[in-house]
Protein backbone atom coordinates (compact mmCIF):
# COMPACT_ATOMS: atom_id res chain seq x y z
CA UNK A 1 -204.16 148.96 -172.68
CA UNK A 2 -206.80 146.00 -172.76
CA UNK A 3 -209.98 147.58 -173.85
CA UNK A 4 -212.17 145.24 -171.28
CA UNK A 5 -210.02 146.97 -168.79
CA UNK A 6 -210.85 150.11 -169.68
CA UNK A 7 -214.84 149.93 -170.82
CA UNK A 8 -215.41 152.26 -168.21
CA UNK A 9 -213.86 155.12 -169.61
CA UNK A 10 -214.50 153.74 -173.09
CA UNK A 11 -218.99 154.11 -171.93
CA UNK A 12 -217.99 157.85 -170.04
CA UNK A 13 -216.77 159.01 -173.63
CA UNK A 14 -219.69 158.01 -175.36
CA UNK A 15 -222.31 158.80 -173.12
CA UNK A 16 -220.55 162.02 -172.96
CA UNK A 17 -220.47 162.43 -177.05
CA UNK A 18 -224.68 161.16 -176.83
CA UNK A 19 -224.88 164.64 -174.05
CA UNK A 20 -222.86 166.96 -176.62
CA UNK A 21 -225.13 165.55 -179.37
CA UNK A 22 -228.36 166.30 -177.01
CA UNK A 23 -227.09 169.87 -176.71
CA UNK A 24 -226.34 170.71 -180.85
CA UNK A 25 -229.44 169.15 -182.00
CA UNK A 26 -230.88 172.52 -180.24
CA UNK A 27 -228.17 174.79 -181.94
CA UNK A 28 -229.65 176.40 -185.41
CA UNK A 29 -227.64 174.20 -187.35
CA UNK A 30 -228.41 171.89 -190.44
CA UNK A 31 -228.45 168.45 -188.59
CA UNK A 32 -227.49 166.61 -192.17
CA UNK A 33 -224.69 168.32 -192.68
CA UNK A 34 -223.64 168.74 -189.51
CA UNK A 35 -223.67 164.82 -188.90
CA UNK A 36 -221.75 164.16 -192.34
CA UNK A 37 -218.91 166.62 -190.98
CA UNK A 38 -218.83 164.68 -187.94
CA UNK A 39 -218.68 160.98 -189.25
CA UNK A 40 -215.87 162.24 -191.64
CA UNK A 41 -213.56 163.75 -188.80
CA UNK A 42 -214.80 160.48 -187.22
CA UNK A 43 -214.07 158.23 -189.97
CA UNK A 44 -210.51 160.12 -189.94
CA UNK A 45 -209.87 159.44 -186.09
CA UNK A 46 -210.71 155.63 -186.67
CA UNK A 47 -207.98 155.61 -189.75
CA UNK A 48 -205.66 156.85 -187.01
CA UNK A 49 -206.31 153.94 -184.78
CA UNK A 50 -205.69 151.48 -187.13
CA UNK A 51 -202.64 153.34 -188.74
CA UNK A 52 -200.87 154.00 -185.73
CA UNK A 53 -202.58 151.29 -182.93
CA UNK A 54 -202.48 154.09 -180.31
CA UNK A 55 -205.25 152.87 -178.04
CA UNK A 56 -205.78 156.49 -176.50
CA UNK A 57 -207.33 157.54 -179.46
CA UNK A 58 -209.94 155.26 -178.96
CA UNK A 59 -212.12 157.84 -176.05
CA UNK A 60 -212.21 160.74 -178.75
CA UNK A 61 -213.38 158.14 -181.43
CA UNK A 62 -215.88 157.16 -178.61
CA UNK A 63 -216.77 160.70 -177.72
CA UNK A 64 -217.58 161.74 -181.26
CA UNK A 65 -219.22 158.24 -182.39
CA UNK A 66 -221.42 159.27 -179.49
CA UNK A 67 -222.29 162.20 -180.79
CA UNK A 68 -222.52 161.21 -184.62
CA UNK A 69 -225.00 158.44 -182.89
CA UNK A 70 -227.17 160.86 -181.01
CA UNK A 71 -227.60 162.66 -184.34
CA UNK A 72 -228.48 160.71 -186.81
CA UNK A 73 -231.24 158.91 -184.20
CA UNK A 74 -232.69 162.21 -184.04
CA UNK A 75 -233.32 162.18 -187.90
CA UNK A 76 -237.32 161.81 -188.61
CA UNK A 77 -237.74 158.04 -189.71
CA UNK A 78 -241.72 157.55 -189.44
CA UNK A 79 -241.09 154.08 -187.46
CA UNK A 80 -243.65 152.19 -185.89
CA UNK A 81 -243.42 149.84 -183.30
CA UNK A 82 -240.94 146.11 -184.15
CA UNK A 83 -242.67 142.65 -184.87
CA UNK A 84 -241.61 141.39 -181.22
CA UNK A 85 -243.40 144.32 -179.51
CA UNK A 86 -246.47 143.67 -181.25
CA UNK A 87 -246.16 140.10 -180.77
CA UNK A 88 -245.49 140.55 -176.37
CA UNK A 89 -248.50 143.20 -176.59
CA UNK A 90 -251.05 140.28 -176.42
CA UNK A 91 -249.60 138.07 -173.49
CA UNK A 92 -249.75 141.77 -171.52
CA UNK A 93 -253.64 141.80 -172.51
CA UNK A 94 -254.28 138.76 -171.07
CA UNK A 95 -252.64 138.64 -168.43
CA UNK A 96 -254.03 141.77 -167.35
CA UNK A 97 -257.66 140.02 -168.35
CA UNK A 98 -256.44 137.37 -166.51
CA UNK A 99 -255.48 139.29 -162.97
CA UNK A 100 -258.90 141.32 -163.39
CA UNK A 101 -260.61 137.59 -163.41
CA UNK A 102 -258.88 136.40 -160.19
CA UNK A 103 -261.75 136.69 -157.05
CA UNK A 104 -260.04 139.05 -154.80
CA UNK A 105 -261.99 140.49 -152.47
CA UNK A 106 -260.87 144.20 -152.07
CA UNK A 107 -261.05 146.23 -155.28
CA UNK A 108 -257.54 147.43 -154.81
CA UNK A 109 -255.38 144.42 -155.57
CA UNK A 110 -255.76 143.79 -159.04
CA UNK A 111 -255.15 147.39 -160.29
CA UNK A 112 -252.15 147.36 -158.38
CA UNK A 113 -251.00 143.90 -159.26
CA UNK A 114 -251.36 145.02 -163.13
CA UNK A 115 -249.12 147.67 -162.41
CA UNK A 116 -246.70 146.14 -160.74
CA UNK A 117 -246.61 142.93 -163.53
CA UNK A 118 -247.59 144.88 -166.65
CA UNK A 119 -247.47 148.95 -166.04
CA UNK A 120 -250.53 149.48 -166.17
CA UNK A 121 -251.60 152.03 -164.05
CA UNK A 122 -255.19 152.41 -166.02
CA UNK A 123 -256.96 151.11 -163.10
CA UNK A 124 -255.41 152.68 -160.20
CA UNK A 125 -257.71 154.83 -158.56
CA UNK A 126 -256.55 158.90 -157.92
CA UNK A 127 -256.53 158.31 -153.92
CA UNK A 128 -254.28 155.32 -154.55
CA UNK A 129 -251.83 156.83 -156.99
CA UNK A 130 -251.57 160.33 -154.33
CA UNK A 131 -250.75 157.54 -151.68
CA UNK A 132 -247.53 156.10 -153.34
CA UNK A 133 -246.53 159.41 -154.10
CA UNK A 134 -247.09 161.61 -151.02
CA UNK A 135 -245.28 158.88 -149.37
CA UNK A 136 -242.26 158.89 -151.56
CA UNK A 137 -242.75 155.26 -152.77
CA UNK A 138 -243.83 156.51 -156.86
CA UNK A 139 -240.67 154.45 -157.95
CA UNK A 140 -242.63 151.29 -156.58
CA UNK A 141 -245.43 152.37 -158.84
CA UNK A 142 -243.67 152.88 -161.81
CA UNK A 143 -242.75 149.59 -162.97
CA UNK A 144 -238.60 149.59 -163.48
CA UNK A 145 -236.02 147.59 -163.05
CA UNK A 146 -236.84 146.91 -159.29
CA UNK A 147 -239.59 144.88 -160.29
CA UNK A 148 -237.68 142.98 -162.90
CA UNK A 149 -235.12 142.37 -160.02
CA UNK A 150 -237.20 141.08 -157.74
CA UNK A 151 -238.82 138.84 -160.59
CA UNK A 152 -235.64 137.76 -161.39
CA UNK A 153 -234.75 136.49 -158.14
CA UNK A 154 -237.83 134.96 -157.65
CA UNK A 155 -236.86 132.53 -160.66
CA UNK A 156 -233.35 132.13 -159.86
CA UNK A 157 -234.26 130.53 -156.44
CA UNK A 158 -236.77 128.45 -158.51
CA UNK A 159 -234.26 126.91 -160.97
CA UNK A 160 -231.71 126.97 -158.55
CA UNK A 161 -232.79 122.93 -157.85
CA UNK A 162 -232.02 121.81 -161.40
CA UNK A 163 -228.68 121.87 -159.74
CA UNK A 164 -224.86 123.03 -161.37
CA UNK A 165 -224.16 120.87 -164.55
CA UNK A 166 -223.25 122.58 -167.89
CA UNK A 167 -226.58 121.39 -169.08
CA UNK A 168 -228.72 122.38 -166.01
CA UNK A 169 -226.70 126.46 -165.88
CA UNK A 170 -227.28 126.33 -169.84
CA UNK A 171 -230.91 125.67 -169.68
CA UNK A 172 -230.95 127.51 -166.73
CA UNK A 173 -229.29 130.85 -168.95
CA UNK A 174 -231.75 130.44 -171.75
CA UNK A 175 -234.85 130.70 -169.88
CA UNK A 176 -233.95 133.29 -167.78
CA UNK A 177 -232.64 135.69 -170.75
CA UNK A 178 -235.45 134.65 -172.80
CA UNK A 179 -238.23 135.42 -169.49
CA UNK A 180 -236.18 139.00 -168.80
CA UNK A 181 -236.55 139.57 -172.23
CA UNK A 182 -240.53 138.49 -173.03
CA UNK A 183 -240.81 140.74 -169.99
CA UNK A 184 -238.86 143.77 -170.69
CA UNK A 185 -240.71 143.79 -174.35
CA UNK A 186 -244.60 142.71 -172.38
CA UNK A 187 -244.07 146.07 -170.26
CA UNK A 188 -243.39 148.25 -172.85
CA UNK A 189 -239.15 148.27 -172.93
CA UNK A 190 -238.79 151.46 -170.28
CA UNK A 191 -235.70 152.66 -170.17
CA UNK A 192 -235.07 151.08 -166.45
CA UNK A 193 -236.48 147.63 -167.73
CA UNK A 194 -234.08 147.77 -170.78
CA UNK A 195 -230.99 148.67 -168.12
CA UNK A 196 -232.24 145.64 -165.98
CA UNK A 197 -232.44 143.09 -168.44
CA UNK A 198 -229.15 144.02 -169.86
CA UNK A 199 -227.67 144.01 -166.19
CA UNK A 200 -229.21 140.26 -166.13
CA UNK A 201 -227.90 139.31 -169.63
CA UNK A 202 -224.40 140.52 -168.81
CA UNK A 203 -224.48 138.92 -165.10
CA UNK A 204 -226.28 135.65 -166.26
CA UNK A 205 -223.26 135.62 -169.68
CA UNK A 206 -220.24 135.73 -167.36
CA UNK A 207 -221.52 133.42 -164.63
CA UNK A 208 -222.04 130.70 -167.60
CA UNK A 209 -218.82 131.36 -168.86
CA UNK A 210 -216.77 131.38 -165.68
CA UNK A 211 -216.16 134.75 -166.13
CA UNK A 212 -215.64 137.17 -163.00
CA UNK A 213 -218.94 139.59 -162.38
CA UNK A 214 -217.40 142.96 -161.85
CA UNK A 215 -220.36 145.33 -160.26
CA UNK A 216 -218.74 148.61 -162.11
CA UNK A 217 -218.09 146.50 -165.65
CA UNK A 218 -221.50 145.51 -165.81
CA UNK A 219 -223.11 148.86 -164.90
CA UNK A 220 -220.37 150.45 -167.90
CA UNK A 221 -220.96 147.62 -170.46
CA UNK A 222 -225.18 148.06 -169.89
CA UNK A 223 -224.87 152.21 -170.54
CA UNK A 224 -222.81 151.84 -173.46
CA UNK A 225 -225.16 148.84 -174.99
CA UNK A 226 -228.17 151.08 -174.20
CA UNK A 227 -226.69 154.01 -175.65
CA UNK A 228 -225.58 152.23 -178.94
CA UNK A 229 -229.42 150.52 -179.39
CA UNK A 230 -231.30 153.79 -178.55
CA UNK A 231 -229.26 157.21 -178.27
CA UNK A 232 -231.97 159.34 -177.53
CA UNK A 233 -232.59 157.40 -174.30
CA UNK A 234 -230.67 159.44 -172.70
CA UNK A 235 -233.15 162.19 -172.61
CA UNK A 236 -234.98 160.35 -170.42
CA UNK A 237 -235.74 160.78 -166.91
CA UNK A 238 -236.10 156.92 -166.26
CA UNK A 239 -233.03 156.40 -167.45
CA UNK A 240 -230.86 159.02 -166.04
CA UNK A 241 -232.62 157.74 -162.66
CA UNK A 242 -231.87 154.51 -163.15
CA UNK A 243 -228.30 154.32 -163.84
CA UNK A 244 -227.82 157.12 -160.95
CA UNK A 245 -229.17 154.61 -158.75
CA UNK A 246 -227.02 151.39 -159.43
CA UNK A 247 -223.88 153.99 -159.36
CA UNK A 248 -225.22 154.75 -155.93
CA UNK A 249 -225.37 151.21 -155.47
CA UNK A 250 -222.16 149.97 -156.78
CA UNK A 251 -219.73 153.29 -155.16
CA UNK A 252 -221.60 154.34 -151.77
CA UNK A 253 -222.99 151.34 -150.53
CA UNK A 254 -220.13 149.10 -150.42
CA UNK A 255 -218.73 152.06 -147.90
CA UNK A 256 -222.16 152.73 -146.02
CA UNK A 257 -222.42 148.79 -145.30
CA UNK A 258 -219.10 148.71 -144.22
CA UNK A 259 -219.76 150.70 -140.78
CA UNK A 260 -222.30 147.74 -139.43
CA UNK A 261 -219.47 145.21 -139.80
CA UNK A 262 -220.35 141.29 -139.94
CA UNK A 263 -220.64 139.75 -136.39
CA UNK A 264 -220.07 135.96 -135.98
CA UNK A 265 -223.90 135.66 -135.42
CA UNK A 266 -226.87 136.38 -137.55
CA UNK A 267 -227.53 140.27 -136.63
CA UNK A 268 -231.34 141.37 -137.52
CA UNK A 269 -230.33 144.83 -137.00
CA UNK A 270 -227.37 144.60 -139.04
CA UNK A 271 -230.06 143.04 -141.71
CA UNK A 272 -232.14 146.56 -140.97
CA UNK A 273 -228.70 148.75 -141.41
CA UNK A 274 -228.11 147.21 -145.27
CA UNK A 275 -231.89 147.94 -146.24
CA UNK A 276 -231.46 151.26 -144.81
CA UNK A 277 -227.70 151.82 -146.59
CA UNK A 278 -229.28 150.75 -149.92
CA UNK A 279 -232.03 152.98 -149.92
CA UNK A 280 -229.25 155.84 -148.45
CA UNK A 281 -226.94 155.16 -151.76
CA UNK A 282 -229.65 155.38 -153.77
CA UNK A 283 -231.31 158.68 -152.98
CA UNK A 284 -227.65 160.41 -152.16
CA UNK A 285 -227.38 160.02 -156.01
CA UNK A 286 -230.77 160.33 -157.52
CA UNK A 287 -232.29 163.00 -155.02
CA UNK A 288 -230.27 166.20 -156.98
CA UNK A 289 -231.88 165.05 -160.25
CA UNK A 290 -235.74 164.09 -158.66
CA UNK A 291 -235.37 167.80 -156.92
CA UNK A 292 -234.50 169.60 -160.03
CA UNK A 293 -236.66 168.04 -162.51
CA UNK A 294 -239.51 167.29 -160.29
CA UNK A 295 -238.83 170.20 -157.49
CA UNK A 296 -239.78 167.10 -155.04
CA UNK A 297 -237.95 165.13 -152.07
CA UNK A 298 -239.47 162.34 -150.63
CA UNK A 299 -238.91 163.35 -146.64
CA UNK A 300 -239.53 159.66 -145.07
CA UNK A 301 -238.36 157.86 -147.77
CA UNK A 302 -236.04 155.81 -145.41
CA UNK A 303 -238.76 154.63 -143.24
CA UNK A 304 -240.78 154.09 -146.67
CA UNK A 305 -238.26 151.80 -148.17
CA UNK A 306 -237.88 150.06 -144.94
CA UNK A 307 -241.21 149.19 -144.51
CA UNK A 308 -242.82 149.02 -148.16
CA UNK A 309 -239.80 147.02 -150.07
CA UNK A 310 -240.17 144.20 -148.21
CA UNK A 311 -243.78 144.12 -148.47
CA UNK A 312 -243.36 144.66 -152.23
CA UNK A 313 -241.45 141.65 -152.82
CA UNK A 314 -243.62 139.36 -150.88
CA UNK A 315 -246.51 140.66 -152.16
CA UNK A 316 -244.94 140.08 -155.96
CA UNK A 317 -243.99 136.54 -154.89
CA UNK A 318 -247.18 135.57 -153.71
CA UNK A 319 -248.99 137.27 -157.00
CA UNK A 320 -246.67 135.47 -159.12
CA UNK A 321 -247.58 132.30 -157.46
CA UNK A 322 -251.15 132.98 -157.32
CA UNK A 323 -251.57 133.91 -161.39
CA UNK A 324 -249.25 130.84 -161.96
CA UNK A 325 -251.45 128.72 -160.25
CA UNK A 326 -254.79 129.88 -160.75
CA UNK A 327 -253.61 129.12 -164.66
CA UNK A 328 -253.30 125.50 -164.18
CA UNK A 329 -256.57 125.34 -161.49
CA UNK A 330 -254.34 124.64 -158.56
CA UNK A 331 -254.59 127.39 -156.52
CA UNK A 332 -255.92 127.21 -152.90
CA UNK A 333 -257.92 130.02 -151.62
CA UNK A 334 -255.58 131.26 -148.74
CA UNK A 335 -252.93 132.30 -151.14
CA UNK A 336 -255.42 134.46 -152.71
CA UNK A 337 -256.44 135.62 -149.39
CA UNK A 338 -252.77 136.64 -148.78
CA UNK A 339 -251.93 138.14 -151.55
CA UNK A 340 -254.93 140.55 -151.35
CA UNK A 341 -254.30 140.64 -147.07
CA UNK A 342 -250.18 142.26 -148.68
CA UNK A 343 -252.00 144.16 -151.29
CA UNK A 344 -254.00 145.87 -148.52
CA UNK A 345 -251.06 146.32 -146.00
CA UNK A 346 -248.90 147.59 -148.22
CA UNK A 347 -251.68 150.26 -149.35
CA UNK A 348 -252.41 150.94 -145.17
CA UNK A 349 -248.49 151.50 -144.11
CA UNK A 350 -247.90 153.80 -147.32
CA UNK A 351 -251.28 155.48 -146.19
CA UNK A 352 -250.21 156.04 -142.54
CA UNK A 353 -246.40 157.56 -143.97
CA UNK A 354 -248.63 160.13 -145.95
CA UNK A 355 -250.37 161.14 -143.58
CA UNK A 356 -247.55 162.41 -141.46
């Protein structure tokens, strides 16, 4: 049994150990001795593995490493926060400082630019804040991986020129893991920034080394990293959301685009139908958890995501260009204008879905 075969099953063990150690951590048990119990029946299993090679003893090892894992990260250790997020906490201040500097003329933009670039929601007004949410667009508020996507595709088509050399997709690698990751550590390291930057790392890793980019691999490799780095992620809400969503993704959409089939012309509707299949996939398998934990459904959030995600990525691409060039003095005032004329549409159609 090849193990890269079978990571899939390898992450459901784990992640399944990190839940069973969620659940005794609340059990009135001694969590010291409870945790050097486990790690010995553990450290047994593993002796059996090497002993006897059977490879199916490998998903218990996983189950209970997951649990010994959860455990010991729930241990009291006093830390504070690493070197590198102190170090990314200044470039967030000023570029925050540096939006709030930028002339635009509605009062809006900014605030919302910050928290779509930096999470920080500090400045967004109350009316604007019940807007995204009464019309089912909060996960566009909340930075998360969507933004890092979107950022990430906005520098992919930029480096794209630099062409297809082994030099050119080797520089091209390093910057973009090293952006994803000044970003994912500038916003703070959410759980759904974490998951995107690992999806990046892992897609960005086997396109350099010619390796094939398998949609379900990636989405099993980045839960069992996660896990590993920070067990008691998996308490949170972000992150159950966010994996839940590229499952959606990666099973039901492949099968919901399928039914529009590809013409032998450019189809806008067909265009419409895959916006409207994503946004399907994902709420089929995050809407269960959003109504139990937050006793909420978003009711138009089909015509929200229709309308407001491609908005949201414009807008982003214009702010990105707009910061980027106000910072070297190049940047004309219609792209200012724009980005402020998005900032205010976007606000206007969300305000309109509320409403209704």
């Amino acid at each position: 049994m090849a193990e890269r075969e079978n990571i899939g099953a390898l992450a459901i063990h784990f992640t399944a150990g990190i839940a069973a150690g969620a659940l005794l951590v609340r059990l009135p048990l001694d969590p010291y001795l409870l945790s050097g119990g486990l790690f010995l029946l553990l450290a047994s299993l593993i002796a059996s593995v090497l002993k006897t090679e059977k490879t199916g003893l490998l998903f218990p090892v996983f189950l209970l490493c997951g649990t010994v894992c959860f455990l010991t990260a729930s241990f009291p250790d006093g830390s504070e926060s690493t070197f590198l997020e102190r170090w990314a906490a200044g470039p967030a201040e000023r570029l925050r400082s540096f939006i709030d500097r930028i002339p635009f003329p509605s009062g809006t933009t900014a605030p919302l630019l910050k928290a779509f670039l930096t999470g920080d929601r500090s400045g967004l007004s109350r009316e604007t804040v019940q807007v995204f949410r009464e019309s089912g667009a909060s996960h566009l508020l909340a930075l998360s991986g969507l933004h890092m996507g979107i950022l990430y595709i906005l520098l992919s088509r930029l480096l794209w020129p630099l062409g297809n050399s082994l030099k050119a997709r080797r520089f091209r690698y390093v910057l973009t893991i090293a952006a994803a990751g000044f970003f994912t550590l500038m916003t703070g390291a959410s759980p759904s920034i974490v998951r995107a930057f690992l999806f990046i790392f892992l897609n960005e890793t086997a396109r350099l080394t010619g390796r094939p980019r398998k949609p379900l691999r990636t989405l099993s490799s980045a839960l069992l990293i996660q896990l590993i780095l920070t067990p008691t992620v998996i308490t949170s809400v972000g992150f159950q959301l966010s994996y839940l969503a590229m499952a959606g993704i990666f099973l039901l959409y492949p099968h919901l685009e399928g039914w529009y089939p590809q013409g032998p012309r450019i189809d806008p509707m067909r265009k419409v139908w895959q916006a409207a299949a994503l946004s399907i996939s994902c709420q089929v398998f995050t809407g269960p958890l959003a109504w139990y934990r937050f006793r909420t459904f978003p009711t138009y959030f089909l015509l929200t995501n229709l309308l407001a995600m491609p908005l949201t990525s414009l807008l982003m691409g214009t702010a990105v260009a707009t910061i980027a060039l106000r910072g070297i003095g190049l940047c004309p005032g219609f792209l200012v204008q724009a980005t402020d004329a998005l900032c205010s549409g976007l606000l206007w159609i969300l305000g309109i879905i509320a409403s209704m």
